[in-house]
PDB file of N, CA and C in Angstrom:
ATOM      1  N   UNK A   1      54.561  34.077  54.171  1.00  0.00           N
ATOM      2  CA  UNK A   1      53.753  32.995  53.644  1.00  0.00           C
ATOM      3  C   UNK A   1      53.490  33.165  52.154  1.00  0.00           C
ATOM      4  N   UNK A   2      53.537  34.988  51.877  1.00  0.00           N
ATOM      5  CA  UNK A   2      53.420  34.626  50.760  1.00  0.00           C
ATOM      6  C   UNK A   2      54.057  34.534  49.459  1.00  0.00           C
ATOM      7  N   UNK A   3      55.066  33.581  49.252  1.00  0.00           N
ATOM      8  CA  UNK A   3      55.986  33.243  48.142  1.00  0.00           C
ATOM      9  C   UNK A   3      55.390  32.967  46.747  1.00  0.00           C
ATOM     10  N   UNK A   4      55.818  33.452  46.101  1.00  0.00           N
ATOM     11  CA  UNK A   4      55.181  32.806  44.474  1.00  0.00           C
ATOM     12  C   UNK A   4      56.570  31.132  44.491  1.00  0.00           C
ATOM     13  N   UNK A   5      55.953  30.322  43.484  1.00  0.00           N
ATOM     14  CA  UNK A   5      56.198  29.250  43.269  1.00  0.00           C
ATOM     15  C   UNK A   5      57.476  29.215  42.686  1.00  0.00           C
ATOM     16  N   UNK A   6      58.010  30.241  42.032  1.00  0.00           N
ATOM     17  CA  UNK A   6      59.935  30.455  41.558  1.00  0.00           C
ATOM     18  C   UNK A   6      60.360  30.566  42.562  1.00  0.00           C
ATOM     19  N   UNK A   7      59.799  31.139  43.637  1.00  0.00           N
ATOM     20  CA  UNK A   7      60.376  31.801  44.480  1.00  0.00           C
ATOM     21  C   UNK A   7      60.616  30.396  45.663  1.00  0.00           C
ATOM     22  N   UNK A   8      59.589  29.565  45.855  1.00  0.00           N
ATOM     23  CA  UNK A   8      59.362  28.281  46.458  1.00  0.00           C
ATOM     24  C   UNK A   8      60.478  27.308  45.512  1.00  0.00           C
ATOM     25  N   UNK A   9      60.865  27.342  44.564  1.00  0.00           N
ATOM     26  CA  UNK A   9      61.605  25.938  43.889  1.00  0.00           C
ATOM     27  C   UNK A   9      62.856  26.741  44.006  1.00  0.00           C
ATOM     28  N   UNK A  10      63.337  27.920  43.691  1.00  0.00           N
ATOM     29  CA  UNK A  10      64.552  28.775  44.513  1.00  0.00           C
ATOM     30  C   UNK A  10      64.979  28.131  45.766  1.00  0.00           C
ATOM     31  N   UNK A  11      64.394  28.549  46.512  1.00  0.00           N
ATOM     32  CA  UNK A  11      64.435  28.581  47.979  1.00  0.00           C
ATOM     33  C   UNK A  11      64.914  26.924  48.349  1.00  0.00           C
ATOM     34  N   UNK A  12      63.814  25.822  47.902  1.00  0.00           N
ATOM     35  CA  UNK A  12      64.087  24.921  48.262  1.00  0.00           C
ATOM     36  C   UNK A  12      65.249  23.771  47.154  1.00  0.00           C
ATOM     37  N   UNK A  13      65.452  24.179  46.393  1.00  0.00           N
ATOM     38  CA  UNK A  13      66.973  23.879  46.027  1.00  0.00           C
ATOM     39  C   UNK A  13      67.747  24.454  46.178  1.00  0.00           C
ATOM     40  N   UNK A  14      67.878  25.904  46.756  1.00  0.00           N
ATOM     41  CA  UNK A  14      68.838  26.454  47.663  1.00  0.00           C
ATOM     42  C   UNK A  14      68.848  25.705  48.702  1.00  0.00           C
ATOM     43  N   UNK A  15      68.055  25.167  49.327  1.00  0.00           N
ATOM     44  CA  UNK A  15      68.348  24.332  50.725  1.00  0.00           C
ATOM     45  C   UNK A  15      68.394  23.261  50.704  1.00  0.00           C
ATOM     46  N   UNK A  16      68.675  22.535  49.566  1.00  0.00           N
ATOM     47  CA  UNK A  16      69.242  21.112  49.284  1.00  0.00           C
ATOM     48  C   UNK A  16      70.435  20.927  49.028  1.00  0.00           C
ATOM     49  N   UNK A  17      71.173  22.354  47.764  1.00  0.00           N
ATOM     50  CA  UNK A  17      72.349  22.337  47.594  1.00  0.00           C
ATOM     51  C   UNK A  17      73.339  22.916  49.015  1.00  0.00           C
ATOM     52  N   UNK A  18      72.796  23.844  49.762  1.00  0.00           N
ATOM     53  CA  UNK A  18      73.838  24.011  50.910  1.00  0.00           C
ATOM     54  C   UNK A  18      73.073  23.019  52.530  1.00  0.00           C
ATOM     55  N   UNK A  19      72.722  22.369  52.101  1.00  0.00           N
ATOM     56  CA  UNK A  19      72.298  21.249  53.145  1.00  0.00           C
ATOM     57  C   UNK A  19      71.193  22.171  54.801  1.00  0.00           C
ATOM     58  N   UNK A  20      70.976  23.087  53.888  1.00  0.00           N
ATOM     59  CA  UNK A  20      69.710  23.960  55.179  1.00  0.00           C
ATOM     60  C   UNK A  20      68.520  23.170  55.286  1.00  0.00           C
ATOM     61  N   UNK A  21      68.170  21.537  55.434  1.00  0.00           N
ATOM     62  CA  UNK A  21      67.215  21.024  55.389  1.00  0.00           C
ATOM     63  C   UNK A  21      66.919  20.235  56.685  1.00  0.00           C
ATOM     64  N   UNK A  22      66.104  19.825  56.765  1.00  0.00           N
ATOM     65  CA  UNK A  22      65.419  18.733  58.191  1.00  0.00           C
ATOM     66  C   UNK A  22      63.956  17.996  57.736  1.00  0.00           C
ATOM     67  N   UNK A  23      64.188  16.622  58.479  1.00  0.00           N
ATOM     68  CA  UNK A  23      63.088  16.293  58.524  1.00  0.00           C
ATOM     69  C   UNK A  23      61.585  16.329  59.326  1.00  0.00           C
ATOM     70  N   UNK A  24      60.772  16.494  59.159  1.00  0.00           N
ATOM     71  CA  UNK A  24      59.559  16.581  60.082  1.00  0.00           C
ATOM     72  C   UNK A  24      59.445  15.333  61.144  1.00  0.00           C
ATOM     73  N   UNK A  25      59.610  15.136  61.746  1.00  0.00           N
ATOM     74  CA  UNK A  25      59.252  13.288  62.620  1.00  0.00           C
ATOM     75  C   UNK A  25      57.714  13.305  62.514  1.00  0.00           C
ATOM     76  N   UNK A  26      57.358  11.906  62.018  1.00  0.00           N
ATOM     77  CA  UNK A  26      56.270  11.469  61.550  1.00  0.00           C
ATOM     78  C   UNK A  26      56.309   9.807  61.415  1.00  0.00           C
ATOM     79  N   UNK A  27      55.586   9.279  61.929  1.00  0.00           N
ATOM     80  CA  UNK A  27      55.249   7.847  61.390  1.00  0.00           C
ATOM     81  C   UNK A  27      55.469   7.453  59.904  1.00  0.00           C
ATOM     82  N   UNK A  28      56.214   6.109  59.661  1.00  0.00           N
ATOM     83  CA  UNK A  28      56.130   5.393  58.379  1.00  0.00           C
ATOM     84  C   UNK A  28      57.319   6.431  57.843  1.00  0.00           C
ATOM     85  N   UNK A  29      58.105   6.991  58.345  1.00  0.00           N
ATOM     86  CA  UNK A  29      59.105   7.973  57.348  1.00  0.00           C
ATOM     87  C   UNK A  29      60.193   6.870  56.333  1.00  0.00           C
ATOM     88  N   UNK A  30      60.172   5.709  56.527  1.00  0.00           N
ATOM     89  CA  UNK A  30      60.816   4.771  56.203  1.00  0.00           C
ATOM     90  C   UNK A  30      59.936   4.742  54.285  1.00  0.00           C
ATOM     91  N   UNK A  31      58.700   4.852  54.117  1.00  0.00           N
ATOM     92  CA  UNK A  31      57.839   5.271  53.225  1.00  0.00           C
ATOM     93  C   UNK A  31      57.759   6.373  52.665  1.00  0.00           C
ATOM     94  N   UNK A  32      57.624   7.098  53.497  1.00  0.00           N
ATOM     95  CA  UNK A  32      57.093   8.627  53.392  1.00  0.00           C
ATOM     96  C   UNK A  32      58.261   9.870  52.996  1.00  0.00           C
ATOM     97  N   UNK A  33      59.571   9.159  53.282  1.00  0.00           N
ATOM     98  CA  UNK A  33      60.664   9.896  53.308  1.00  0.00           C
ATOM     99  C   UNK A  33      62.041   9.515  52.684  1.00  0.00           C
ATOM    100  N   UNK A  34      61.588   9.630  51.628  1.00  0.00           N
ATOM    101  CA  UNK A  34      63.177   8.622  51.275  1.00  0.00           C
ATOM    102  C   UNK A  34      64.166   9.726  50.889  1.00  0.00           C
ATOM    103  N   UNK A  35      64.177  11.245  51.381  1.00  0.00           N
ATOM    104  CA  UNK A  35      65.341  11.187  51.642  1.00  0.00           C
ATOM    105  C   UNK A  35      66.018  11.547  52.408  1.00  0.00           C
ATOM    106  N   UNK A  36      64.973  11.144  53.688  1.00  0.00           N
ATOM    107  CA  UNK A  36      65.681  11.012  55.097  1.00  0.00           C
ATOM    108  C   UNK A  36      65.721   9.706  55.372  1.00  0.00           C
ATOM    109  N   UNK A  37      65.823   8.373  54.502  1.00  0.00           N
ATOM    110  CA  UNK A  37      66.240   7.355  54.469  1.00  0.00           C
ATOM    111  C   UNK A  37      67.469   7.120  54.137  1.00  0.00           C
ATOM    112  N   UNK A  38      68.120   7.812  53.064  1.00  0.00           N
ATOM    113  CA  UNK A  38      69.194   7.821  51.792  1.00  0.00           C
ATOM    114  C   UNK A  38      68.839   7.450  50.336  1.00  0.00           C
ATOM    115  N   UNK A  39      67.447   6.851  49.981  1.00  0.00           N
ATOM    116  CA  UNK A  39      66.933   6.366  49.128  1.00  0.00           C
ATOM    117  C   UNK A  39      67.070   7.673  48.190  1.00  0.00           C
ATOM    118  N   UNK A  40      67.126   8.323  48.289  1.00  0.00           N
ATOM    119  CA  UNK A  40      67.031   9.125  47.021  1.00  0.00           C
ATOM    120  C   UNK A  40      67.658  10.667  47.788  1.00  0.00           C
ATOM    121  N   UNK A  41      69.235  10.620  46.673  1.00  0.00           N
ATOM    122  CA  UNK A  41      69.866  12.170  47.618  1.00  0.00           C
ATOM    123  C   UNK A  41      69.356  13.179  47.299  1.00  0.00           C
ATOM    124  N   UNK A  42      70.058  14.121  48.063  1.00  0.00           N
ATOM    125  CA  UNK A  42      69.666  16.013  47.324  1.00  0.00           C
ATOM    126  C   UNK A  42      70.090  15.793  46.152  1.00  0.00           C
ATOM    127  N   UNK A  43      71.060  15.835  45.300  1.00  0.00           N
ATOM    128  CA  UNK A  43      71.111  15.560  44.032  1.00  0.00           C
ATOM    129  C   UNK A  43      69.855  15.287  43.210  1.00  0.00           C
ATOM    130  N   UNK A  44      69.247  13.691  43.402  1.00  0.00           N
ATOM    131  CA  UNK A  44      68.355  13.272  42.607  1.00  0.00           C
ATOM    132  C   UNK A  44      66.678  14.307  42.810  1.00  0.00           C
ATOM    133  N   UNK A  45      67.050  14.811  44.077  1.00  0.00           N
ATOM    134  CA  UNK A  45      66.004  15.492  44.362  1.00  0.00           C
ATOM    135  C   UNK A  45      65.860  16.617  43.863  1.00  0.00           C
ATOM    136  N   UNK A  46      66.979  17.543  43.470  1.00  0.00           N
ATOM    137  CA  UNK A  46      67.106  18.889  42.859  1.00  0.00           C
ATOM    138  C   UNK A  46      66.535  18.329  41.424  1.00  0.00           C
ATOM    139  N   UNK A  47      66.994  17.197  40.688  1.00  0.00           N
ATOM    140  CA  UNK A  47      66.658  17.292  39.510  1.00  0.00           C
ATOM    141  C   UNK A  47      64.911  17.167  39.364  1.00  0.00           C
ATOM    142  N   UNK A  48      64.563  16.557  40.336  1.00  0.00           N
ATOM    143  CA  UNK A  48      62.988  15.978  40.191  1.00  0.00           C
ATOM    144  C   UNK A  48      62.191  17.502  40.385  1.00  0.00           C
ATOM    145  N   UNK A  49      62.641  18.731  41.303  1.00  0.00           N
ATOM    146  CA  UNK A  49      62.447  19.831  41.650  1.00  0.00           C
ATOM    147  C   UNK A  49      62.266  20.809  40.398  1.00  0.00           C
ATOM    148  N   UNK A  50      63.682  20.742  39.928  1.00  0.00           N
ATOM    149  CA  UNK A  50      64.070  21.753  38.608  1.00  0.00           C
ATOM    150  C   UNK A  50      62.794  21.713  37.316  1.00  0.00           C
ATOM    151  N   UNK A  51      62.416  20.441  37.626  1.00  0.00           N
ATOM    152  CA  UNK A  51      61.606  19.868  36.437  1.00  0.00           C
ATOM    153  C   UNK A  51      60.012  20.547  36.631  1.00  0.00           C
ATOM    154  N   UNK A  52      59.764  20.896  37.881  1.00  0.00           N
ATOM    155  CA  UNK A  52      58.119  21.085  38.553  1.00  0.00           C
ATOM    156  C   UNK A  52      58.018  22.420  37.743  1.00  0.00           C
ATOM    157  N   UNK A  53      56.771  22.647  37.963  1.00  0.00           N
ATOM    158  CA  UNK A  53      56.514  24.100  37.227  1.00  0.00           C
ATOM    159  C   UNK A  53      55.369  24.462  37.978  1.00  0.00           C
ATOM    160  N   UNK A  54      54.339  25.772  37.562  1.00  0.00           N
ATOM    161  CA  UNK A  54      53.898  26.296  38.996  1.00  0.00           C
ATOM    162  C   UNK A  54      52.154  25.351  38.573  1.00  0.00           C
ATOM    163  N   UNK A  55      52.174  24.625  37.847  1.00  0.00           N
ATOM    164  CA  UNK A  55      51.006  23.228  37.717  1.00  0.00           C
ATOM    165  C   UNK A  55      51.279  22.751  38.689  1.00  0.00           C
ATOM    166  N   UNK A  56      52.425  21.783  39.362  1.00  0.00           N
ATOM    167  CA  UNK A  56      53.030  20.874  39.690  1.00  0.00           C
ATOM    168  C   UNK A  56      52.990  21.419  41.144  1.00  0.00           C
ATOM    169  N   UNK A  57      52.727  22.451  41.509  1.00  0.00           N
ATOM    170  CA  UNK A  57      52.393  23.267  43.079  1.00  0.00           C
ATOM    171  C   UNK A  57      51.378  23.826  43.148  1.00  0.00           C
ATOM    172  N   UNK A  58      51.567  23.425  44.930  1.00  0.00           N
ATOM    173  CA  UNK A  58      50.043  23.431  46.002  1.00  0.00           C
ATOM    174  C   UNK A  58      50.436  23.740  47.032  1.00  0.00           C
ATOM    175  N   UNK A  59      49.714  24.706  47.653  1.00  0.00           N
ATOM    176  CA  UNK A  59      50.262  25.270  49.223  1.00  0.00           C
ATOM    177  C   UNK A  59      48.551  25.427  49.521  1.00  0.00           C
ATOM    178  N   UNK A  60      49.209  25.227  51.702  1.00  0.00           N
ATOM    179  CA  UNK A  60      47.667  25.067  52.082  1.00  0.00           C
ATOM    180  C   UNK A  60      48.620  25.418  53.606  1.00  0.00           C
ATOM    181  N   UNK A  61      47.633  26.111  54.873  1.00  0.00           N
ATOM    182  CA  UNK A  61      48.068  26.625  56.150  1.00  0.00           C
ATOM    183  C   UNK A  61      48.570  24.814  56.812  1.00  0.00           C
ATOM    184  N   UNK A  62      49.091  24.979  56.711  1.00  0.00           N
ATOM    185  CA  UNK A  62      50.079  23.946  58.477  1.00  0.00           C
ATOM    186  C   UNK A  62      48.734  23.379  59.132  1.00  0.00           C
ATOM    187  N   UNK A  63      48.680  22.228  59.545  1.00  0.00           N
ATOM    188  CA  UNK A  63      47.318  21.811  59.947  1.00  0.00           C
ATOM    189  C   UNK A  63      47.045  22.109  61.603  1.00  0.00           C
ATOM    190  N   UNK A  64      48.447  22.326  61.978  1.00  0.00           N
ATOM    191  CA  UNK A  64      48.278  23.053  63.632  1.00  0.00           C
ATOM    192  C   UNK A  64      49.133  24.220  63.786  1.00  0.00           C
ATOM    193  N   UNK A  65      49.813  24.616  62.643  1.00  0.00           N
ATOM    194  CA  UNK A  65      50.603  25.960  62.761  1.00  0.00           C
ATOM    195  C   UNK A  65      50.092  26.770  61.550  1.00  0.00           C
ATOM    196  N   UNK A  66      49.024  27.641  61.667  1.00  0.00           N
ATOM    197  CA  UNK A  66      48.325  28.561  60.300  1.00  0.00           C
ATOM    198  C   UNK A  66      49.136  29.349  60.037  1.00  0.00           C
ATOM    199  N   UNK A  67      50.434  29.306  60.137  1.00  0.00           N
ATOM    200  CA  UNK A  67      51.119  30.983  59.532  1.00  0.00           C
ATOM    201  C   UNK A  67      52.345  30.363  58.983  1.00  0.00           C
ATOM    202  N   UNK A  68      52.265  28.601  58.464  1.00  0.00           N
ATOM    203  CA  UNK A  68      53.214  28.500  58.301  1.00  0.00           C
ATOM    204  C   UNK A  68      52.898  27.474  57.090  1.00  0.00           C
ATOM    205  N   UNK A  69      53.085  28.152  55.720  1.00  0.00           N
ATOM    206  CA  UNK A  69      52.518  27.503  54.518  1.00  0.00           C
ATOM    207  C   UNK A  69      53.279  26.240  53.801  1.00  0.00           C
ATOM    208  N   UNK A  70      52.788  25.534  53.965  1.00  0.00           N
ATOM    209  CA  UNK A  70      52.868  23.931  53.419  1.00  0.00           C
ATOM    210  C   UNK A  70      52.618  23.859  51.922  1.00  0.00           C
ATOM    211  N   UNK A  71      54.178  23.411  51.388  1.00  0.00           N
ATOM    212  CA  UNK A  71      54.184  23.287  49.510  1.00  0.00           C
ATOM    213  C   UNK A  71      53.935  21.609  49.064  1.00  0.00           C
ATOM    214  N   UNK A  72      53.425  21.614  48.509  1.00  0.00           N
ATOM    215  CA  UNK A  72      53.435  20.152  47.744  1.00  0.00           C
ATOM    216  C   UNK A  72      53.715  20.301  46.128  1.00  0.00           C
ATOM    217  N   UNK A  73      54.376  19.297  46.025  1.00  0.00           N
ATOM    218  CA  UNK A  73      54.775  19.653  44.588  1.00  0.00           C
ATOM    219  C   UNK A  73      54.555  17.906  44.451  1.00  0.00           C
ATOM    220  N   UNK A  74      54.113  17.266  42.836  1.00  0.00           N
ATOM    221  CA  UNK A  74      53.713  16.548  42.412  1.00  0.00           C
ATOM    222  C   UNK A  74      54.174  16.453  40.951  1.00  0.00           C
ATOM    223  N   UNK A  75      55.053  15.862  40.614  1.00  0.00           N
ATOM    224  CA  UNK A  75      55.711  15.407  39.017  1.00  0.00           C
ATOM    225  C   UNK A  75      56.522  14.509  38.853  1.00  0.00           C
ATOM    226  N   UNK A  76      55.907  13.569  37.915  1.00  0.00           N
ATOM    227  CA  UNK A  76      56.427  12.543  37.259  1.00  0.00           C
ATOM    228  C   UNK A  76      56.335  11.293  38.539  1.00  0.00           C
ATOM    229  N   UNK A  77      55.081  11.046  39.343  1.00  0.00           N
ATOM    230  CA  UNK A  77      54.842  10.614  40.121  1.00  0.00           C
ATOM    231  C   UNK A  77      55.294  10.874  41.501  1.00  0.00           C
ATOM    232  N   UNK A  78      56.349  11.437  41.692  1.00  0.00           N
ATOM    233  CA  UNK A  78      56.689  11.947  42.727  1.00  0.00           C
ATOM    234  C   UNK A  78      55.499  13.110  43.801  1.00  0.00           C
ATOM    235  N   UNK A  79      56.289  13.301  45.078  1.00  0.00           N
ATOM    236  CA  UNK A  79      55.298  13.640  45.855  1.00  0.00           C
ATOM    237  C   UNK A  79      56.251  14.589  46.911  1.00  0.00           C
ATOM    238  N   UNK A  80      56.245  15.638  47.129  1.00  0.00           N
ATOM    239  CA  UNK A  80      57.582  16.467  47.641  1.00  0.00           C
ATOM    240  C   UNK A  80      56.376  17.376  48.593  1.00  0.00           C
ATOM    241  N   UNK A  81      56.432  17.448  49.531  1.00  0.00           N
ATOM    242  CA  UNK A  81      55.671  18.023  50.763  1.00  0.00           C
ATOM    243  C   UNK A  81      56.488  18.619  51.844  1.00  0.00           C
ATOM    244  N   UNK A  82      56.649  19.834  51.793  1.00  0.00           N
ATOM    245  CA  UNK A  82      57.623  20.662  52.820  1.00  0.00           C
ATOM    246  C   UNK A  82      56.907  21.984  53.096  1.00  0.00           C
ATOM    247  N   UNK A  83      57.949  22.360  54.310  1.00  0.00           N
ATOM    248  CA  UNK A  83      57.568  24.168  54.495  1.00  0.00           C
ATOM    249  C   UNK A  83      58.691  24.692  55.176  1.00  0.00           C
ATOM    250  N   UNK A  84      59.090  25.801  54.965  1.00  0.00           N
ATOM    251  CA  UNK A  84      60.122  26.657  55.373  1.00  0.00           C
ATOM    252  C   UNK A  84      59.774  27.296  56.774  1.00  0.00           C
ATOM    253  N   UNK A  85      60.797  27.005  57.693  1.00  0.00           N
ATOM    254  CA  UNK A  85      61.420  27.381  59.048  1.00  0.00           C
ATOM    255  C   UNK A  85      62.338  28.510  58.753  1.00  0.00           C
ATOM    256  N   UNK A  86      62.626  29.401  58.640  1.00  0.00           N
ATOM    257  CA  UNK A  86      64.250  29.846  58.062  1.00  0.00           C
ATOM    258  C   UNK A  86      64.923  29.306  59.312  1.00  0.00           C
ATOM    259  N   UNK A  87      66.280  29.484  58.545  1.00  0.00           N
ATOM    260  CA  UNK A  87      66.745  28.745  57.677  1.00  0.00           C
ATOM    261  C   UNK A  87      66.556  27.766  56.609  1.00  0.00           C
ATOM    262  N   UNK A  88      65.921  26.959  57.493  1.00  0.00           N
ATOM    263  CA  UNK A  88      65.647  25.596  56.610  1.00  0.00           C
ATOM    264  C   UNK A  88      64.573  25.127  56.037  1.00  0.00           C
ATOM    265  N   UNK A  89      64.634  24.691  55.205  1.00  0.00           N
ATOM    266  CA  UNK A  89      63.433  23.553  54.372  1.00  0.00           C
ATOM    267  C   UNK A  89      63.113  22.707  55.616  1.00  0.00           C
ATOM    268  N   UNK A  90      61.917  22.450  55.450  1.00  0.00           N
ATOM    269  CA  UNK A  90      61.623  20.798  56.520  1.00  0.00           C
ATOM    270  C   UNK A  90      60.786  19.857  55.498  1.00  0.00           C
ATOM    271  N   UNK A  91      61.337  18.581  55.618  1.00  0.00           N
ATOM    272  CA  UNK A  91      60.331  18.007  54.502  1.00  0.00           C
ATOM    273  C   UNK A  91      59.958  16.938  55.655  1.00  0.00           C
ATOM    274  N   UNK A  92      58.311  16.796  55.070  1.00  0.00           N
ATOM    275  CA  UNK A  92      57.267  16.028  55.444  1.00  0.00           C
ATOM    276  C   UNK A  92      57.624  15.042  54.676  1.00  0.00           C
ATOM    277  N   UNK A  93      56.983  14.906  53.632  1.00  0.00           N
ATOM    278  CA  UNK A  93      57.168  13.808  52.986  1.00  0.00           C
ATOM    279  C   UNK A  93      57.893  13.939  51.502  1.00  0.00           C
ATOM    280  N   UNK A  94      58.686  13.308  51.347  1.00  0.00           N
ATOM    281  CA  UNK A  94      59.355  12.619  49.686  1.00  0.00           C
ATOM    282  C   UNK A  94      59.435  11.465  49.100  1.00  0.00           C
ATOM    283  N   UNK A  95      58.241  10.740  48.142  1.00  0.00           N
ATOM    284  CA  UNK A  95      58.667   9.467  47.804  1.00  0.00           C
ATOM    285  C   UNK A  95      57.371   9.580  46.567  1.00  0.00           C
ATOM    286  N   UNK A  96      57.564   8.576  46.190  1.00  0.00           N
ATOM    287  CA  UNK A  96      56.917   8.275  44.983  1.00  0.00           C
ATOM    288  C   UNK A  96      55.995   7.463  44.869  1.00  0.00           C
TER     289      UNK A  96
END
């Protein structure tokens, strides 16, 4: 759980560029998720990522799983909400 924030924007553009990702199922993902819509690829997403800095991140316990730390990252209006399974990234929410 406990990652420093290089270590969090590492990790999760490592798992955009080799496709180790999933989505959370959640209501409104049509909103909440654009890029488990197609609205916006890993590509556009690495760049919006690369750009965050450790301002731009927030971690808080899983609201029914406490050992499993939830990142939010916030720049340039964007809104990037995930947490690591290993392998994979899972994103909650991505959209703007």
């Amino acid at each position: 759980m406990d990652r420093g924030f290089r270590q969090v924007r590492r990790d999760l553009i490592s798992a955009l560029q080799t496709e180790n990702y999933l989505h959370a199922v959640r209501g409104s993902i049509e909103i909440k998720n654009l890029l488990a819509t197609g609205e916006v690829s890993a590509r556009q997403l690495i760049e919006v990522i690369s750009a965050c800095k450790g301002t731009d991140h927030s971690c808080s316990a899983h609201h029914s799983v406490p050992g499993i730390a939830v990142h939010v990252l916030k720049k340039a209006g964007w809104y990037i909400k995930f947490y690591f399974i290993e392998p994979d990234a899972w994103f909650i929410s991505v959209h703007r």
